[in-house]
Protein backbone atom coordinates (compact mmCIF):
# COMPACT_ATOMS: atom_id res chain seq x y z
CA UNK A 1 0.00 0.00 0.00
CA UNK A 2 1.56 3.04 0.96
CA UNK A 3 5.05 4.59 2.10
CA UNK A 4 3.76 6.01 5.43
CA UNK A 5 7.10 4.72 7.21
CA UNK A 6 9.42 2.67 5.23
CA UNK A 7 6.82 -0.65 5.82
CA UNK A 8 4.32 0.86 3.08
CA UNK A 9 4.82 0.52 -0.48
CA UNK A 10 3.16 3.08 -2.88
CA UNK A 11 -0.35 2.35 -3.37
CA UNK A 12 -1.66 -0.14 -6.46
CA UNK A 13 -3.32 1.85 -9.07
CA UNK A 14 -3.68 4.95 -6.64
CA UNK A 15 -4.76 7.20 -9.25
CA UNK A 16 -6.58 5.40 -11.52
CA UNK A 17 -8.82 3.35 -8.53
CA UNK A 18 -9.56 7.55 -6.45
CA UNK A 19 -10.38 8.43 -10.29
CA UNK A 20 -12.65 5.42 -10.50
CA UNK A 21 -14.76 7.72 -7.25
CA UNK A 22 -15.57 10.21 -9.23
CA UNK A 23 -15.14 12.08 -5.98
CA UNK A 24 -18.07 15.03 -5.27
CA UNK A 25 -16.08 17.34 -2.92
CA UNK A 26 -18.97 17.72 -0.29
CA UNK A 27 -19.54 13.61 -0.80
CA UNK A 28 -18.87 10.81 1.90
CA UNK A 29 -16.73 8.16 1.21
CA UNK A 30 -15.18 4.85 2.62
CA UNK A 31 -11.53 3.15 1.88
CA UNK A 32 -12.22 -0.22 3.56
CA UNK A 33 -8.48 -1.43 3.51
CA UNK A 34 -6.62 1.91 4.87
CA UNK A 35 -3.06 0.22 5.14
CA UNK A 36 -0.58 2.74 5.17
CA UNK A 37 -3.02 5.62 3.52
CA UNK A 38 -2.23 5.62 0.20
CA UNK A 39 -5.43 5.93 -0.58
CA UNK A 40 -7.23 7.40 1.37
CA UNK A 41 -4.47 10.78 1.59
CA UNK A 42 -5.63 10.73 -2.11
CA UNK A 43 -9.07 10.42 -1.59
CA UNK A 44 -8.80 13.31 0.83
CA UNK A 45 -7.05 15.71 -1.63
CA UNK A 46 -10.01 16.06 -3.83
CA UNK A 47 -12.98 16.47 -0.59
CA UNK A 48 -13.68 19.68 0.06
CA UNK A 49 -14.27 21.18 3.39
CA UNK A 50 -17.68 19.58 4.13
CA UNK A 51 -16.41 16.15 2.27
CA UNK A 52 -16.19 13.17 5.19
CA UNK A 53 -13.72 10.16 4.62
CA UNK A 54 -14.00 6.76 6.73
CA UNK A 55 -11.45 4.26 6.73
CA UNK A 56 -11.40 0.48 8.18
CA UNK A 57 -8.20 -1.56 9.00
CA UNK A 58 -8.86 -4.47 10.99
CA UNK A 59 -4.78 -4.09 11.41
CA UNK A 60 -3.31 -2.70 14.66
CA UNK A 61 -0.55 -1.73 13.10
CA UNK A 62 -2.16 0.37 10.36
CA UNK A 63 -3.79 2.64 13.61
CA UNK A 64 -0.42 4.14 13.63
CA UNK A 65 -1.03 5.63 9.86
CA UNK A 66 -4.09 7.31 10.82
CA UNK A 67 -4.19 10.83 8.82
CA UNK A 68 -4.84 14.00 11.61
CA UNK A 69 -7.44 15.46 9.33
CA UNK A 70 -11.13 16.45 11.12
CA UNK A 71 -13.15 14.94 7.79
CA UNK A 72 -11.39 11.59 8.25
CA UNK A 73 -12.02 9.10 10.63
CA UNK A 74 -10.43 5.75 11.00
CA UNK A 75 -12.06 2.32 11.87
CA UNK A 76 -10.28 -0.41 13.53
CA UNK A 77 -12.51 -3.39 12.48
CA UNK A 78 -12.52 -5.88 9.28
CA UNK A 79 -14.77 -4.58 6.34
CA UNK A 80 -17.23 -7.45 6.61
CA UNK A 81 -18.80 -4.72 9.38
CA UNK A 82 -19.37 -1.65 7.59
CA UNK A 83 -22.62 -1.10 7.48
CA UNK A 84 -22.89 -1.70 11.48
CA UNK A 85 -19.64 0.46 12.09
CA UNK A 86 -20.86 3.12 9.51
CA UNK A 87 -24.69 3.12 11.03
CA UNK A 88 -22.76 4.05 14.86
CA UNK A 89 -20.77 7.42 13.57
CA UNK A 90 -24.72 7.87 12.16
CA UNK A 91 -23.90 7.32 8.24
CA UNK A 92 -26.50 5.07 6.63
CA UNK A 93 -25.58 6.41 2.82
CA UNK A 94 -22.24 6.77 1.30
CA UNK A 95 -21.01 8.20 -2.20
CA UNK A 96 -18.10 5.81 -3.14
CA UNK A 97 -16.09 2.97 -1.34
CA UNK A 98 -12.45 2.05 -2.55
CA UNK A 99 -11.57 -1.34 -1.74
CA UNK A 100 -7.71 -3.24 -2.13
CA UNK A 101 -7.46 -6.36 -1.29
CA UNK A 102 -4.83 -8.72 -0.14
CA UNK A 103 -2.34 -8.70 2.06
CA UNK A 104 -0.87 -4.78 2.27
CA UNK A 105 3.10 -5.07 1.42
CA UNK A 106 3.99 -4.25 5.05
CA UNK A 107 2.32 -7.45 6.62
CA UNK A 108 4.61 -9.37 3.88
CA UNK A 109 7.42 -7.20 5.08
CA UNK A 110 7.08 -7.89 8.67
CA UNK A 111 8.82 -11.70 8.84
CA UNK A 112 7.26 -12.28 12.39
CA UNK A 113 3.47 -12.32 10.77
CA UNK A 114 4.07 -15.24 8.54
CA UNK A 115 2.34 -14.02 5.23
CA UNK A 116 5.85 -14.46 3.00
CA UNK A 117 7.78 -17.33 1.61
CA UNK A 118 10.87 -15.52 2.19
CA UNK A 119 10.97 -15.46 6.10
CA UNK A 120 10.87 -18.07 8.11
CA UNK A 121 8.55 -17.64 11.21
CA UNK A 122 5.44 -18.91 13.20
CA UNK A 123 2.42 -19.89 11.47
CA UNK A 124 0.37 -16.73 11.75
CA UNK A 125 -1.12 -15.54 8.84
CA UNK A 126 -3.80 -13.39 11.18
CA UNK A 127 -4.40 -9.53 9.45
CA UNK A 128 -6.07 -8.67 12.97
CA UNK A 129 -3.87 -9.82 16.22
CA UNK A 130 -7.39 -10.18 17.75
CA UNK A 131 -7.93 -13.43 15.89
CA UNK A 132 -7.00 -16.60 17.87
CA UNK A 133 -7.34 -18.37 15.29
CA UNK A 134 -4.32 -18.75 13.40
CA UNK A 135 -2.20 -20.60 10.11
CA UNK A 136 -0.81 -22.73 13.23
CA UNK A 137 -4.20 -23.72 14.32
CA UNK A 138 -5.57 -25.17 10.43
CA UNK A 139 -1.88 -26.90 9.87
CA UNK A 140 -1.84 -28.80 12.62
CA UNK A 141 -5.26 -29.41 14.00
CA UNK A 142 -7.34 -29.01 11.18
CA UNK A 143 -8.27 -33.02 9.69
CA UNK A 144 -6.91 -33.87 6.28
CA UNK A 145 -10.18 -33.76 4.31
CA UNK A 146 -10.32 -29.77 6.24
CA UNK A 147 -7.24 -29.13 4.93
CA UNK A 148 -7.47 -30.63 1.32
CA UNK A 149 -10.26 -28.48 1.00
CA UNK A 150 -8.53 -25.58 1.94
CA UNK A 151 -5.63 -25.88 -0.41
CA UNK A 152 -8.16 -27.13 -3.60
CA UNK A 153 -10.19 -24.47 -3.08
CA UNK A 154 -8.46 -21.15 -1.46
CA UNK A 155 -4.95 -22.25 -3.51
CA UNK A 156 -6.35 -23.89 -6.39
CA UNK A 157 -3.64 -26.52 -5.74
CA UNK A 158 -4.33 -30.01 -8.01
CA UNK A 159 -2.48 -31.59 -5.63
CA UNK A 160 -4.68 -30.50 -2.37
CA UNK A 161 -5.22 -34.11 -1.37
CA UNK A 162 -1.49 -35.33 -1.22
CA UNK A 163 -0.34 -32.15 0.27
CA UNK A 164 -2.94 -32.69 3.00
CA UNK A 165 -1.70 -36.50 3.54
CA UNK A 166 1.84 -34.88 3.59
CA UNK A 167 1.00 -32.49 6.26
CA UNK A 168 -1.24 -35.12 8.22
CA UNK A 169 1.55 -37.82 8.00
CA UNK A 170 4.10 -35.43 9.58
CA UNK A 171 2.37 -33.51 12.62
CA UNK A 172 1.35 -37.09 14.10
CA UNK A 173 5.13 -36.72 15.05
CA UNK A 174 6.23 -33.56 15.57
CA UNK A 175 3.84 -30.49 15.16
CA UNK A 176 4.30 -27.73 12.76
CA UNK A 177 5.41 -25.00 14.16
CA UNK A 178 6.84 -22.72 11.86
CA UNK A 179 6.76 -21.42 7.38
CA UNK A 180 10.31 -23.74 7.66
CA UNK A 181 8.42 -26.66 9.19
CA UNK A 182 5.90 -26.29 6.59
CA UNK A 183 8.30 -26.06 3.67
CA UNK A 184 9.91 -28.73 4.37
CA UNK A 185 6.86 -30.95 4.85
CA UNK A 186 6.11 -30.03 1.04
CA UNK A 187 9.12 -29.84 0.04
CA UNK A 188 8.64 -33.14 -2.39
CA UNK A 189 5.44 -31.35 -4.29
CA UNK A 190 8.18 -28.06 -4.75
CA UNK A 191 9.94 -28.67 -7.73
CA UNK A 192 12.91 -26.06 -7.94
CA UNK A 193 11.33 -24.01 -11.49
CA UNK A 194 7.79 -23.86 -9.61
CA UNK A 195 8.72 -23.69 -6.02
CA UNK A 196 7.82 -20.49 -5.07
CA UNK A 197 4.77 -20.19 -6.62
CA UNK A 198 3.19 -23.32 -5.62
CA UNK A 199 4.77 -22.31 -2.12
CA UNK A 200 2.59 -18.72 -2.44
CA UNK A 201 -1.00 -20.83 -2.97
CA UNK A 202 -0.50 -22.84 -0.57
CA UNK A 203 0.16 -19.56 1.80
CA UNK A 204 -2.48 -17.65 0.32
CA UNK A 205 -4.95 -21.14 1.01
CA UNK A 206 -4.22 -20.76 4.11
CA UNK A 207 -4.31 -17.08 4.63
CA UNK A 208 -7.54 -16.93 3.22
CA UNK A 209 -9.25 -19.65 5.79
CA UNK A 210 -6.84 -18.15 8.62
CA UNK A 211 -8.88 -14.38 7.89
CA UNK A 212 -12.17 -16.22 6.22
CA UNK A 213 -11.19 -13.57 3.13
CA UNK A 214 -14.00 -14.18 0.70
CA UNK A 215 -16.69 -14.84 3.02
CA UNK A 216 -15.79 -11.23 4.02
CA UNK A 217 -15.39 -9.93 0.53
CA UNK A 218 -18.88 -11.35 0.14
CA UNK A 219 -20.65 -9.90 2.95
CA UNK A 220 -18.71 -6.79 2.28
CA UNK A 221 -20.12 -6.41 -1.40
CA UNK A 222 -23.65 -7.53 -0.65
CA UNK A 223 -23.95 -4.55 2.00
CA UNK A 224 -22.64 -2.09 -0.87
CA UNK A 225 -26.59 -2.05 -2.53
CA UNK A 226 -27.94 -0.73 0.41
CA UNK A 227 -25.33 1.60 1.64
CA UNK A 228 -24.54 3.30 -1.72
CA UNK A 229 -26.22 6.12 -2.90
CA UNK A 230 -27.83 5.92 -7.14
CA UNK A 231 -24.67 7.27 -8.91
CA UNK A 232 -22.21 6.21 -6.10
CA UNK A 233 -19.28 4.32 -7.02
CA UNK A 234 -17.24 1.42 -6.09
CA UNK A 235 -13.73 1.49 -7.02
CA UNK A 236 -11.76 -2.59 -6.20
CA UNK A 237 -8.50 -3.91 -6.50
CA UNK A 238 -8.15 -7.63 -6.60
CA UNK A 239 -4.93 -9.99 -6.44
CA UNK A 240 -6.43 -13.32 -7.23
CA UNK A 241 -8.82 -14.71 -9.22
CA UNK A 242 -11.07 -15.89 -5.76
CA UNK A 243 -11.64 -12.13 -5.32
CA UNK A 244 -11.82 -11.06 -8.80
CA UNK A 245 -14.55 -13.74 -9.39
CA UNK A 246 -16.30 -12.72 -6.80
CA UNK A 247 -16.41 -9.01 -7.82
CA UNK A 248 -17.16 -9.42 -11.40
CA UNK A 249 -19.50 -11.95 -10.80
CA UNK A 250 -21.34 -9.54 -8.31
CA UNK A 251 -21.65 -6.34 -10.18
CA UNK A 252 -22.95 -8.78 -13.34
CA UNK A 253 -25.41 -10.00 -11.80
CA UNK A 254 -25.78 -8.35 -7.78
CA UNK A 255 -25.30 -12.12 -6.38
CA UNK A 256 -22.52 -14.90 -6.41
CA UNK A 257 -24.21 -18.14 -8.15
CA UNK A 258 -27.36 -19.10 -9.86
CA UNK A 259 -29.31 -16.54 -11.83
CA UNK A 260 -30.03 -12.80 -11.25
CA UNK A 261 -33.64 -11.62 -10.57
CA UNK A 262 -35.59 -10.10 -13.96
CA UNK A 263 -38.46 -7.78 -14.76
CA UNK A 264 -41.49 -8.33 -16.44
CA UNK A 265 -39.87 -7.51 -19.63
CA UNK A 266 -37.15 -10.48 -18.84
CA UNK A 267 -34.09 -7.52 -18.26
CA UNK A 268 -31.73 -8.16 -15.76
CA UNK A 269 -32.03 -6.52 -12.49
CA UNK A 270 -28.69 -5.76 -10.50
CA UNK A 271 -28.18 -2.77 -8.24
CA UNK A 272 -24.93 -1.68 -9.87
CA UNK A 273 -23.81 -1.40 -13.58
CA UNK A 274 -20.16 -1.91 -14.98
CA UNK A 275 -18.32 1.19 -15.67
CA UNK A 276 -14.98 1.68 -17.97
CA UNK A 277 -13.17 -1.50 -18.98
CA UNK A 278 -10.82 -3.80 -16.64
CA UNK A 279 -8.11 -1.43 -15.36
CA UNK A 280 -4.71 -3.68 -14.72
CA UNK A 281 -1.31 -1.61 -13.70
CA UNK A 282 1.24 -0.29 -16.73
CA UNK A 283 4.78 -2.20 -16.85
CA UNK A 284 6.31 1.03 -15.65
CA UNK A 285 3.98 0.78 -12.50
CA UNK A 286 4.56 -3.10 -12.47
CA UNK A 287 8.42 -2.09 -12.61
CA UNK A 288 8.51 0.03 -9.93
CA UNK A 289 6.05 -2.21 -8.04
CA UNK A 290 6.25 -5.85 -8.48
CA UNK A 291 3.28 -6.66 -5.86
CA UNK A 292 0.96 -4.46 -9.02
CA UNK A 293 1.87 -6.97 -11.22
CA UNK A 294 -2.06 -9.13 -9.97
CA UNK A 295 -3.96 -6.72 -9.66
CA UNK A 296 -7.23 -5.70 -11.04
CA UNK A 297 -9.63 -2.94 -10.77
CA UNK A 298 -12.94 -3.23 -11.50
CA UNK A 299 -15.25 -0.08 -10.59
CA UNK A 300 -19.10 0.08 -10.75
CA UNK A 301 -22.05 2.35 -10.31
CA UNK A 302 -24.99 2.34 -8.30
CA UNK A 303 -27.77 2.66 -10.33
């Protein structure tokens, strides 16, 4: 996300995702993954006076980014809550909401939270310190049907059910403790050409069950009809095609699976409508940024 300290990284897409806002200067507006502020510092630029800006983090650490500004206010709670955290500082309608997902480059920069291959350290993977629950808990206690399902379907890895044996087959002796432990359980399905990449799904599998990531991103986008005001905006980044799905599939059709609700007439109806064309980063910005290189932006309007 954002170089606040030396932890955050230029945001991904920065100007192209505010753009996507289409920002009214006396408007309300919520960046649901603040980071470093990247974003929302942007966002702020183009409010006027009267303009408010609301930000969630469910991060601790990102608290200490918070921007001294009196139109900005800063949430400490996960996204999947916004309508309930927006409803208590009295806002029931909002003009635009920025969303980027994934993991923000200073959680893969800190080696002690357990989100990157390079490091080796506990099994964490938790984006909010709150959360017992962590990457230790699903590696070594989850059973090995859990955990093949984990890795099929959050890592898309074809060999989920072997992995799973793998990782079964070796706690019964000595539990996993640590992203070393872990490695080296695998280490037979991590050829040397693919290694780190099948070595990043099966992080991101477990990331995503660790912080239940698009059970959030759904709950999050279904509460988006109801807050938004007709004309407001939604402006999203995705890394992965779990979330992208999710969002294109959503503003299509204003639901995940089966078929969208019609009229009389037999048109579709969906609460927002598809604005602009898929927005992916330049190679300059990739080259100055190698964690743009996923991403996609997709922005809508409420209609």
């Amino acid at each position: 996300m954002e170089t606040m300290g030396p932890m955050y990284h230029k945001p991904v897409l920065l100007s192209e995702s505010v753009d996507g806002l289409n920002i009214a200067k006396g408007g309300v507006y919520v960046d649901v993954t603040f980071g470093g502020g990247g974003h929302s510092k942007e966002i702020l630029k183009r409010l006027g006076k009267d303009g408010k800006l609301f930000a969630f983090d469910q991060d601790e650490d990102a608290l200490e980014n918070a921007i001294d500004d009196g139109r900005f206010t800063l949430i400490n709670e996960n996204y999947r809550y916004i309508r309930q955290f927006l409803k208590f500082y009295g806002i029931r309608k909002v003009d635009g909401i920025l969303a980027d997902f994934g993991v923000s480059s200073h959680q893969f920069d800190r080696p002690e939270r357990g989100f990157s291959t390079r490091f080796d350290a506990d099994l964490d993977m938790r984006m909010s310190q709150r959360n017992e629950f962590s990457a230790h808990t699903i590696v070594n206690h989850y059973s090995c049907d859990e955990l093949k399902r984990v890795l099929f379907e959050n890592g898309e890895l074809r060999n989920a059910k072997a992995m799973a044996g793998a990782i079964e087959a070796a706690r019964k002796t000595t539990p996993i403790k640590t992203t070393s432990d872990l490695k080296q359980v695998l280490k037979k399905f991590l050829p040397g050409a693919k290694e780190h990449k099948i070595l990043a799904q099966v992080y991101q599998a477990i990331r995503i069950e660790v912080n239940q990531e698009l059970l959030a991103v759904k709950e999050f986008l279904l509460q988006t009809e109801e807050l938004m005001e007709p004309g407001g905006r939604l402006s999203i980044i995705s890394y992965h095609s779990l979330e992208d799905r999710l969002v294109k599939r959503y503003i299509r059709a204003g639901l995940f699976e089966g078929e969208p609700e019609k009229d009389f007439y037999g048109n579709i109806l969906v609460p927002f409508k598809k604005v602009g064309p898929l927005i992916v980063p330049s190679p300059g910005e990739i080259a100055l940024n190698n964690r743009a290189r996923s991403a996609k932006l997709r922005i809508a309007e409420r209609i």
